[in-house]
N, C-alpha and C. Protein backbone atom coordinates (compact mmCIF):
# COMPACT_ATOMS: atom_id res chain seq x y z
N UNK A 1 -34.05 -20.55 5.44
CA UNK A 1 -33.26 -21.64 4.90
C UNK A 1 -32.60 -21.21 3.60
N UNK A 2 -31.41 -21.81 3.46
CA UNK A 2 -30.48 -21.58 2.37
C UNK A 2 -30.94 -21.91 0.97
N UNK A 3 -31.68 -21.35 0.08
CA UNK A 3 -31.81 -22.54 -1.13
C UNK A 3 -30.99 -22.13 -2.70
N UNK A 4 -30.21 -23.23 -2.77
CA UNK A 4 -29.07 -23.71 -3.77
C UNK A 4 -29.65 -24.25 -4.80
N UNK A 5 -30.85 -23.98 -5.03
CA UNK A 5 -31.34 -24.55 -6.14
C UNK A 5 -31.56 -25.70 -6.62
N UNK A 6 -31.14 -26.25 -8.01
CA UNK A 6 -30.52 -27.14 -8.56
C UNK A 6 -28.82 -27.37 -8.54
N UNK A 7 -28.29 -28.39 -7.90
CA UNK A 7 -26.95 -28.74 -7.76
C UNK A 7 -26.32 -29.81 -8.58
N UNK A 8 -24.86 -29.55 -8.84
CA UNK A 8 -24.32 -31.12 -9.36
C UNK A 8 -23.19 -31.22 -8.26
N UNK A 9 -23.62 -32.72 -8.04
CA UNK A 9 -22.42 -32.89 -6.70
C UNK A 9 -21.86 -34.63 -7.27
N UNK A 10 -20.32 -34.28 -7.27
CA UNK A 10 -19.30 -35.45 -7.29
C UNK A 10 -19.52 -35.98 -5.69
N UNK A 11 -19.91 -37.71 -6.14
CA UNK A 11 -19.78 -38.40 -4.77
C UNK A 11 -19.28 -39.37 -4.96
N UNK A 12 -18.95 -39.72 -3.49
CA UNK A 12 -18.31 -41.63 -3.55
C UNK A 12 -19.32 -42.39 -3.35
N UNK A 13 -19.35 -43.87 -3.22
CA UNK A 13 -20.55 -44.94 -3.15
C UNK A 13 -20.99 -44.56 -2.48
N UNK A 14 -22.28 -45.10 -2.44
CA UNK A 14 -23.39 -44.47 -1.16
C UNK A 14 -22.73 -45.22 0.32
N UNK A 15 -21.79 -46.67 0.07
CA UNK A 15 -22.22 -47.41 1.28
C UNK A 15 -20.31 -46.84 1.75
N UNK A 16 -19.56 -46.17 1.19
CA UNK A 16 -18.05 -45.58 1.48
C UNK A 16 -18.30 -45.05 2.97
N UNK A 17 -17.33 -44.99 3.55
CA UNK A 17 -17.38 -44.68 4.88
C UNK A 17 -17.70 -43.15 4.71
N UNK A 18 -16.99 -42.24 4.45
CA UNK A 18 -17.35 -41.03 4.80
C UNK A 18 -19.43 -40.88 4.76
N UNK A 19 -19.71 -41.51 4.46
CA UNK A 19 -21.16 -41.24 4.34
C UNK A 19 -21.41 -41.38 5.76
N UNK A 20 -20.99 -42.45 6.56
CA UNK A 20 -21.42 -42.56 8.11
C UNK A 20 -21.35 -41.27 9.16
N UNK A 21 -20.57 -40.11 8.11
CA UNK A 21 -20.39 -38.79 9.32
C UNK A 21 -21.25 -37.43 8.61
N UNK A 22 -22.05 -37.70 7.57
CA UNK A 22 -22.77 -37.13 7.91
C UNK A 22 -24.27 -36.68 7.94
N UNK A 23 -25.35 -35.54 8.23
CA UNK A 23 -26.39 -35.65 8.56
C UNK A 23 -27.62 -35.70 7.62
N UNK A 24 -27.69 -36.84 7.37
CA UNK A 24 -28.94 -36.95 5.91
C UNK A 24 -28.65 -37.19 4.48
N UNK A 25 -27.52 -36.47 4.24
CA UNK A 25 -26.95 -36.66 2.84
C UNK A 25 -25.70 -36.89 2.37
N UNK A 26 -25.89 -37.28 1.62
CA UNK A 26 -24.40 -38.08 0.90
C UNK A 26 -23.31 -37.21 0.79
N UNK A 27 -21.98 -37.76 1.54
CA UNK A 27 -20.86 -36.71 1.70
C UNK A 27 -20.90 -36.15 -0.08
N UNK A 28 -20.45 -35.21 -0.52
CA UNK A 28 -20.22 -34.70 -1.85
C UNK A 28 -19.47 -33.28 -1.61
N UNK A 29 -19.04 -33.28 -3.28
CA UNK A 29 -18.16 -32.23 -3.51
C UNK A 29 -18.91 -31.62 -4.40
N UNK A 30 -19.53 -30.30 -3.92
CA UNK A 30 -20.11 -29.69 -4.88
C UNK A 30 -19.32 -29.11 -6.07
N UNK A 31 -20.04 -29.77 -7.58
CA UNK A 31 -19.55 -28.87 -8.86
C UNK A 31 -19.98 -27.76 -8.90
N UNK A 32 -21.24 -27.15 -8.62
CA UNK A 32 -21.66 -26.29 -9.22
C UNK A 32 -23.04 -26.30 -8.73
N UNK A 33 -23.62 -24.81 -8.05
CA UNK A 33 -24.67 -24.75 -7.29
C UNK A 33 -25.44 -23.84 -7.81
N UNK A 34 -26.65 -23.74 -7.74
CA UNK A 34 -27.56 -22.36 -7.65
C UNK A 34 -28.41 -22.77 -9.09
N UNK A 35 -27.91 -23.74 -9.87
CA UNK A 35 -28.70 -23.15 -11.13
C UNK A 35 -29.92 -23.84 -10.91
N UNK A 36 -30.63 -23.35 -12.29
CA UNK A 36 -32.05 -24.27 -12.85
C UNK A 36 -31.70 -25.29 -13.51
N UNK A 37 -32.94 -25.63 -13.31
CA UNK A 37 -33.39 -27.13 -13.67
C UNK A 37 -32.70 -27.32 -14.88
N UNK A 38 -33.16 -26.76 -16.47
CA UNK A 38 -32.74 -27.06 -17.45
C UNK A 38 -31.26 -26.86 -17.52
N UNK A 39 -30.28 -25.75 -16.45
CA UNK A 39 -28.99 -25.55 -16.60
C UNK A 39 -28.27 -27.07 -16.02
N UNK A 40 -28.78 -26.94 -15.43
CA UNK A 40 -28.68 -28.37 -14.26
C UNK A 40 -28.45 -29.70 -15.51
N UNK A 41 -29.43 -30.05 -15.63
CA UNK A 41 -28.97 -30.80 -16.85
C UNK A 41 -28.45 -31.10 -17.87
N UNK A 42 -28.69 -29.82 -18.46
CA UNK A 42 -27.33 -29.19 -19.37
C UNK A 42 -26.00 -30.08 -18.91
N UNK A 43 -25.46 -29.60 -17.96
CA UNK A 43 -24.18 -29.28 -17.23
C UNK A 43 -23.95 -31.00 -17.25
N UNK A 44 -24.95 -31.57 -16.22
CA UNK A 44 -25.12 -33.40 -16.05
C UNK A 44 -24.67 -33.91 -17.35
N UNK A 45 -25.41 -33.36 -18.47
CA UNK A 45 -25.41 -34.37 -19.76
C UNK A 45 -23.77 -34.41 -20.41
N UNK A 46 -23.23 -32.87 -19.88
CA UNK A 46 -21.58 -33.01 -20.46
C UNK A 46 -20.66 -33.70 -20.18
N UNK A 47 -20.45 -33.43 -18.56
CA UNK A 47 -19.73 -34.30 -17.58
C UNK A 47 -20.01 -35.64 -17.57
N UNK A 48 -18.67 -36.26 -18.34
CA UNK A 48 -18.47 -37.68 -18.40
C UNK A 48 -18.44 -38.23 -17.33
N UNK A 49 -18.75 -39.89 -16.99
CA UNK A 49 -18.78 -40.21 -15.85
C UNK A 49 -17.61 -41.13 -15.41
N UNK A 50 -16.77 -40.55 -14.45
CA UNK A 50 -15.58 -40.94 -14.11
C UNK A 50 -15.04 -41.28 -12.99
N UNK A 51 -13.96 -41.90 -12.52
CA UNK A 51 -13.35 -41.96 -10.90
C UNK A 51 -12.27 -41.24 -10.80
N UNK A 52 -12.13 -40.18 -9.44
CA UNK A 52 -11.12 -39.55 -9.88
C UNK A 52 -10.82 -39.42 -7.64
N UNK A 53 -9.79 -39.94 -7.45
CA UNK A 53 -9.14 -40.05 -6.04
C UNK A 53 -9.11 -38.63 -5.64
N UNK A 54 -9.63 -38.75 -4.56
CA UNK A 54 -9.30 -36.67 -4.02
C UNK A 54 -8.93 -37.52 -2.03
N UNK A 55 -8.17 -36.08 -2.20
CA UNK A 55 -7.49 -35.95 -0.63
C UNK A 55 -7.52 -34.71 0.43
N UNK A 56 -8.00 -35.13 1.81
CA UNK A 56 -8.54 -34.04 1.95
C UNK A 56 -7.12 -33.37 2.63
N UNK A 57 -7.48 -32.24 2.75
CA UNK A 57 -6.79 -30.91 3.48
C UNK A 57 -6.99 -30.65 4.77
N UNK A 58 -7.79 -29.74 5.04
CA UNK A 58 -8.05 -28.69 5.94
C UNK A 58 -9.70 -29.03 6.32
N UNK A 59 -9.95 -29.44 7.61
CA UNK A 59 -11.36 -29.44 8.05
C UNK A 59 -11.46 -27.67 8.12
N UNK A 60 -12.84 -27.11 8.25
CA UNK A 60 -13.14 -25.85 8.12
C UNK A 60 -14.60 -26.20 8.23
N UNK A 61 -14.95 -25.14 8.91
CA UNK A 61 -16.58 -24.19 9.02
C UNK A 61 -16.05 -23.26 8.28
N UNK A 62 -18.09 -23.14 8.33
CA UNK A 62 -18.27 -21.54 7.18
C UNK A 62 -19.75 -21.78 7.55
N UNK A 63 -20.37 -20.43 7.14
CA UNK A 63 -21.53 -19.61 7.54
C UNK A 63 -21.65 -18.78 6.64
N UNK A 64 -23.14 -18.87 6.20
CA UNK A 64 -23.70 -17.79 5.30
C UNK A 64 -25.03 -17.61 5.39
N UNK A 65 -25.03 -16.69 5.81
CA UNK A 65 -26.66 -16.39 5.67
C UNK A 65 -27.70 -17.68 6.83
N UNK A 66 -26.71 -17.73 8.05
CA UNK A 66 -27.26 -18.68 9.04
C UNK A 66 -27.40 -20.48 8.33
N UNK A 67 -26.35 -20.44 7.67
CA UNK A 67 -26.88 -22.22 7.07
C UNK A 67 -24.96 -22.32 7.51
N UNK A 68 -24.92 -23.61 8.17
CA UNK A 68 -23.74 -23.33 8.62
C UNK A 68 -22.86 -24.84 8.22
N UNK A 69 -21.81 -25.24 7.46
CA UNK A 69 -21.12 -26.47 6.96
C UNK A 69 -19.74 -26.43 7.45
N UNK A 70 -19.73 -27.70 7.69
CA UNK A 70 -18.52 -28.10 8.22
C UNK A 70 -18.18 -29.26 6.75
N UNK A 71 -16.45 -28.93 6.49
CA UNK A 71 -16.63 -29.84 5.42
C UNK A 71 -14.42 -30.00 5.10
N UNK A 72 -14.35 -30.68 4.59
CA UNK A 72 -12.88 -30.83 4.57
C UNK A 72 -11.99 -30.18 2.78
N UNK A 73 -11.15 -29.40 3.14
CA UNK A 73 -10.85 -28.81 1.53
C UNK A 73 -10.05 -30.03 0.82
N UNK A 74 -9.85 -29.99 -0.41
CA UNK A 74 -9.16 -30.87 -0.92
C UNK A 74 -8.14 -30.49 -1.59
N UNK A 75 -7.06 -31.87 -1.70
CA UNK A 75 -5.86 -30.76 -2.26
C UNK A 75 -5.76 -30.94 -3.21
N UNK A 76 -5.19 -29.76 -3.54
CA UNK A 76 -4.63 -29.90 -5.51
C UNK A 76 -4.25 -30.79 -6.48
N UNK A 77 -4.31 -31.25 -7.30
CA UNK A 77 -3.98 -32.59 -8.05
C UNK A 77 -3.93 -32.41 -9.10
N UNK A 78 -2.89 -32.54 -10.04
CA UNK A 78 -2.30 -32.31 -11.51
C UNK A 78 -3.52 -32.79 -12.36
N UNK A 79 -4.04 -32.68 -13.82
CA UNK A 79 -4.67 -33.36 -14.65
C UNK A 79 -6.48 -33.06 -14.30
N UNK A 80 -6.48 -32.09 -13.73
CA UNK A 80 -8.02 -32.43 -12.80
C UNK A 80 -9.36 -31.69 -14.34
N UNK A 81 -10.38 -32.23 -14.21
CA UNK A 81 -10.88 -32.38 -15.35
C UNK A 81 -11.62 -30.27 -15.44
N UNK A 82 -11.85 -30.18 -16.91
CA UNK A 82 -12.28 -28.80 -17.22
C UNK A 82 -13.56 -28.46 -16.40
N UNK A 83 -14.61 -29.48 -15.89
CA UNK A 83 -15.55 -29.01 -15.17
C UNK A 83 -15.07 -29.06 -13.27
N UNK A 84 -13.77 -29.22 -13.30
CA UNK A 84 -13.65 -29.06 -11.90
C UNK A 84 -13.55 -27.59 -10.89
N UNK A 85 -14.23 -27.80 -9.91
CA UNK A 85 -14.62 -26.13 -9.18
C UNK A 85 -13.44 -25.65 -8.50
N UNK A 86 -13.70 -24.25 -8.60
CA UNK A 86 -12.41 -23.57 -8.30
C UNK A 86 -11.46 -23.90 -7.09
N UNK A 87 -12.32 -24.23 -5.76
CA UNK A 87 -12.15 -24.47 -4.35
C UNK A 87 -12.86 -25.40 -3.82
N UNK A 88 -12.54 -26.68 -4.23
CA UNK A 88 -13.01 -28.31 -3.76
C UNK A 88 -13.01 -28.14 -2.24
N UNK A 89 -14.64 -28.86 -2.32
CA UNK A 89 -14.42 -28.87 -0.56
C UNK A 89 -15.48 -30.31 -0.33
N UNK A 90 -15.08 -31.40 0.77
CA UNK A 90 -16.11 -32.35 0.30
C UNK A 90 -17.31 -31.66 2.05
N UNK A 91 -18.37 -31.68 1.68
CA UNK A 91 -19.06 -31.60 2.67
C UNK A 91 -19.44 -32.53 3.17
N UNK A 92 -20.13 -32.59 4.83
CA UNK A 92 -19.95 -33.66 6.01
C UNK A 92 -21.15 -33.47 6.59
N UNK A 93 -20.94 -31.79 7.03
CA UNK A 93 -22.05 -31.32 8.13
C UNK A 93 -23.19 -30.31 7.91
N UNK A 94 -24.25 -30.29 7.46
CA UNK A 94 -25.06 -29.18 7.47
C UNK A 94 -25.76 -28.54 8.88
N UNK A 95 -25.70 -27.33 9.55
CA UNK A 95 -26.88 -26.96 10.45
C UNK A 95 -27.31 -25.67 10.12
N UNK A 96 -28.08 -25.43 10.43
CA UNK A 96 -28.75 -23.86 11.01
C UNK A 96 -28.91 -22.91 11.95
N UNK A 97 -27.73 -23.76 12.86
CA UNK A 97 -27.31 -22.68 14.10
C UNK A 97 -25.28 -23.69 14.27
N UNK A 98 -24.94 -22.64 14.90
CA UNK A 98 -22.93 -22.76 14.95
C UNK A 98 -22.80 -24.08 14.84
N UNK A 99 -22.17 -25.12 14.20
CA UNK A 99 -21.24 -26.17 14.63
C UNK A 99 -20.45 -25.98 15.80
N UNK A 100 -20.50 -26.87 16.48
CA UNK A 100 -20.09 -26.90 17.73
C UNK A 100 -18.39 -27.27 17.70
N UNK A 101 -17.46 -27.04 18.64
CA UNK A 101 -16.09 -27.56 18.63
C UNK A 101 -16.48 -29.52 18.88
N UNK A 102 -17.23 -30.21 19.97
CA UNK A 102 -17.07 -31.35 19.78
C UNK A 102 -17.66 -31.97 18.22
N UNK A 103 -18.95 -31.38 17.47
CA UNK A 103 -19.04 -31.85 16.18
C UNK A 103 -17.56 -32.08 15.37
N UNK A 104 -16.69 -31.10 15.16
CA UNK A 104 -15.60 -30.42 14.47
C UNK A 104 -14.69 -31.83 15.07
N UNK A 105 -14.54 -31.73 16.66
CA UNK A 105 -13.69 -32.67 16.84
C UNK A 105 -14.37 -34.10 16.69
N UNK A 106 -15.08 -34.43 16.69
CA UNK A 106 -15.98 -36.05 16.63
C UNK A 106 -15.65 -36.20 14.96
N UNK A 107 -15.47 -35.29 13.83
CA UNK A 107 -15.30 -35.68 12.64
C UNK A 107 -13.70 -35.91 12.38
N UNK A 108 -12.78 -35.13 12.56
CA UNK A 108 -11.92 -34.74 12.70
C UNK A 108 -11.18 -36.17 13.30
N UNK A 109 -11.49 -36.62 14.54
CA UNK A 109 -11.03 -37.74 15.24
C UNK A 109 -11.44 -38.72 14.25
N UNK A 110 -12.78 -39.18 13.85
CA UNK A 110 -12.87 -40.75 13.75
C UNK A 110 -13.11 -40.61 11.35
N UNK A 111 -12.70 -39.87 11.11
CA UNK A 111 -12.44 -39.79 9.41
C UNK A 111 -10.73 -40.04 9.63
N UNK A 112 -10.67 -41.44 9.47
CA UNK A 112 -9.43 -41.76 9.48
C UNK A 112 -8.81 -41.95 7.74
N UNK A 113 -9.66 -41.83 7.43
CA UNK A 113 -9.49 -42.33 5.64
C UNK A 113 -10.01 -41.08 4.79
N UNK A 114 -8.38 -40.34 5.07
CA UNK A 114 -8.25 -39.23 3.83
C UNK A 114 -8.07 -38.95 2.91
N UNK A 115 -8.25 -40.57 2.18
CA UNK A 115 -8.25 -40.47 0.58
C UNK A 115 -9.25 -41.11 0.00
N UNK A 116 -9.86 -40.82 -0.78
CA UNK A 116 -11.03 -41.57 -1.37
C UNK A 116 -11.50 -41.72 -2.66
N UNK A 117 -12.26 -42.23 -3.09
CA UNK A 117 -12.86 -42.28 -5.02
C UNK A 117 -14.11 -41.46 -5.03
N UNK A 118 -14.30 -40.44 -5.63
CA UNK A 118 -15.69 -40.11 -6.14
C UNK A 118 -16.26 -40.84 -7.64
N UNK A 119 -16.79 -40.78 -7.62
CA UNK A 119 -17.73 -42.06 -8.49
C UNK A 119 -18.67 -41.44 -8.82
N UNK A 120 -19.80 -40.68 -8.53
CA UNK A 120 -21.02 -40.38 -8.97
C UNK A 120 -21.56 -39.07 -8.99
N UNK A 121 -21.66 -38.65 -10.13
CA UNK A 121 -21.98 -37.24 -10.96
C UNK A 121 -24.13 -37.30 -10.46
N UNK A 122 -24.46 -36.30 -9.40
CA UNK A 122 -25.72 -36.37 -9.57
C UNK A 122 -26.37 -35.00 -9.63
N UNK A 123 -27.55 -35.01 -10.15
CA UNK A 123 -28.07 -33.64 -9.95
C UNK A 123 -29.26 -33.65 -8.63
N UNK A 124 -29.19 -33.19 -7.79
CA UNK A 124 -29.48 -32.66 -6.76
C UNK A 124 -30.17 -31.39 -6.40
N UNK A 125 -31.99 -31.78 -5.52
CA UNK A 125 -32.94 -30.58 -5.37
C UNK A 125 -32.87 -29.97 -4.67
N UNK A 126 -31.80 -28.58 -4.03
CA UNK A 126 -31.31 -28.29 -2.90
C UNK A 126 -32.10 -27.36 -2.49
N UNK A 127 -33.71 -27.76 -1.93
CA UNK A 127 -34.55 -26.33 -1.84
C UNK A 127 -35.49 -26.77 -0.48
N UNK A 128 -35.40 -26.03 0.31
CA UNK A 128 -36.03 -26.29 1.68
C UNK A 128 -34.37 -26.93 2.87
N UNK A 129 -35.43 -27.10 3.89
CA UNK A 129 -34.15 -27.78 4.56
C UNK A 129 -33.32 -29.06 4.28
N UNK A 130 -31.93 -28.89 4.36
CA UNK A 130 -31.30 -29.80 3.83
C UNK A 130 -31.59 -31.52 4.28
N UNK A 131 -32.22 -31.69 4.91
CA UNK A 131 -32.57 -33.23 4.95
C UNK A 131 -33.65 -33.25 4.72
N UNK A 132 -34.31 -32.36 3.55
CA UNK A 132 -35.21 -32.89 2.01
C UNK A 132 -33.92 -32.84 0.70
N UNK A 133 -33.36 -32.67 0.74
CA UNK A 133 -32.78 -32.34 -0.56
C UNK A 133 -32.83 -33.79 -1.11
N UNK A 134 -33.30 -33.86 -2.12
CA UNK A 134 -33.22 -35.20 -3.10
C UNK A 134 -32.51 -35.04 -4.16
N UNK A 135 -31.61 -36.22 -4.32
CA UNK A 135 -30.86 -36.77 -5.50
C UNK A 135 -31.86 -36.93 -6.83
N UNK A 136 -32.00 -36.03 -8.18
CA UNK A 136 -33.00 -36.45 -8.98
C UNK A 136 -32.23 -37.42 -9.85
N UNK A 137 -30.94 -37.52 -10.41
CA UNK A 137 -30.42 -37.96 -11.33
C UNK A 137 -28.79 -38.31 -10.94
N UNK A 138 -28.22 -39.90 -11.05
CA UNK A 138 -27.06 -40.13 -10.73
C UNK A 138 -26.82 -41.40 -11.72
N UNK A 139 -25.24 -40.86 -11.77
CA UNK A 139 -24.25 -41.71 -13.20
C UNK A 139 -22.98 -42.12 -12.44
């Protein structure tokens, strides 16, 4: 299993539609992955807490090291804040063996709403399989 450590992930409300597509955890746009605990917080305590509209792009898979995400890129947008990551992508799908073409198409078809608000800055325990990962801290 993949482990990402300590994470900070930009999300929308818990009850926003994109949450209905995917498996265990809250759609999000990862800021920033891999660190420790104390970096982790660090990072949380800077990042003001804000709403900021993102739009997606390009659905896409990817694979690393057998942990496999399906997730939509986002597009570029003037003004975007100093802690924003290089290559926005909001994630949907986690597995541990290929995403399938009907997964790809079942998201693809019924995410009719390609624009949305992120709202919530959390830090996140990304260690074991991904439907343990717990939310420790959200603003």
């Amino acid at each position: 299993m993949k482990d990402f450590k300590y994470c900070i992930w930009f999300c929308p409300d818990m009850n926003h539609i994109w949450n209905h597509f995917t498996n265990r955890f809250p759609a999000h746009l990862s800021l920033k992955t891999n660190l420790d605990y104390s970096s982790a917080l660090d990072l949380y305590s800077k990042i003001e807490k804000q709403e900021i509209e993102v739009e997606f792009e390009n659905l896409m898979c990817d694979e690393h090291d057998g942990f496999h995400a399906l997730f939509y890129t986002i597009k570029n947008f003037h003004n975007k804040p100093p802690w924003w990551p290089k290559n926005p992508h909001m994630s949907f799908l986690y597995k541990y063996k290929k995403i399938s073409p009907l997964e790809v198409h079942h998201l693809y078809s019924n995410i009719t709403q390609k624009k949305g608000i992120l709202k919530h800055i959390c830090v996140v325990k990304c260690s074991g399989h991904y439907s343990t990962w717990k939310i420790l801290f959200s603003k």
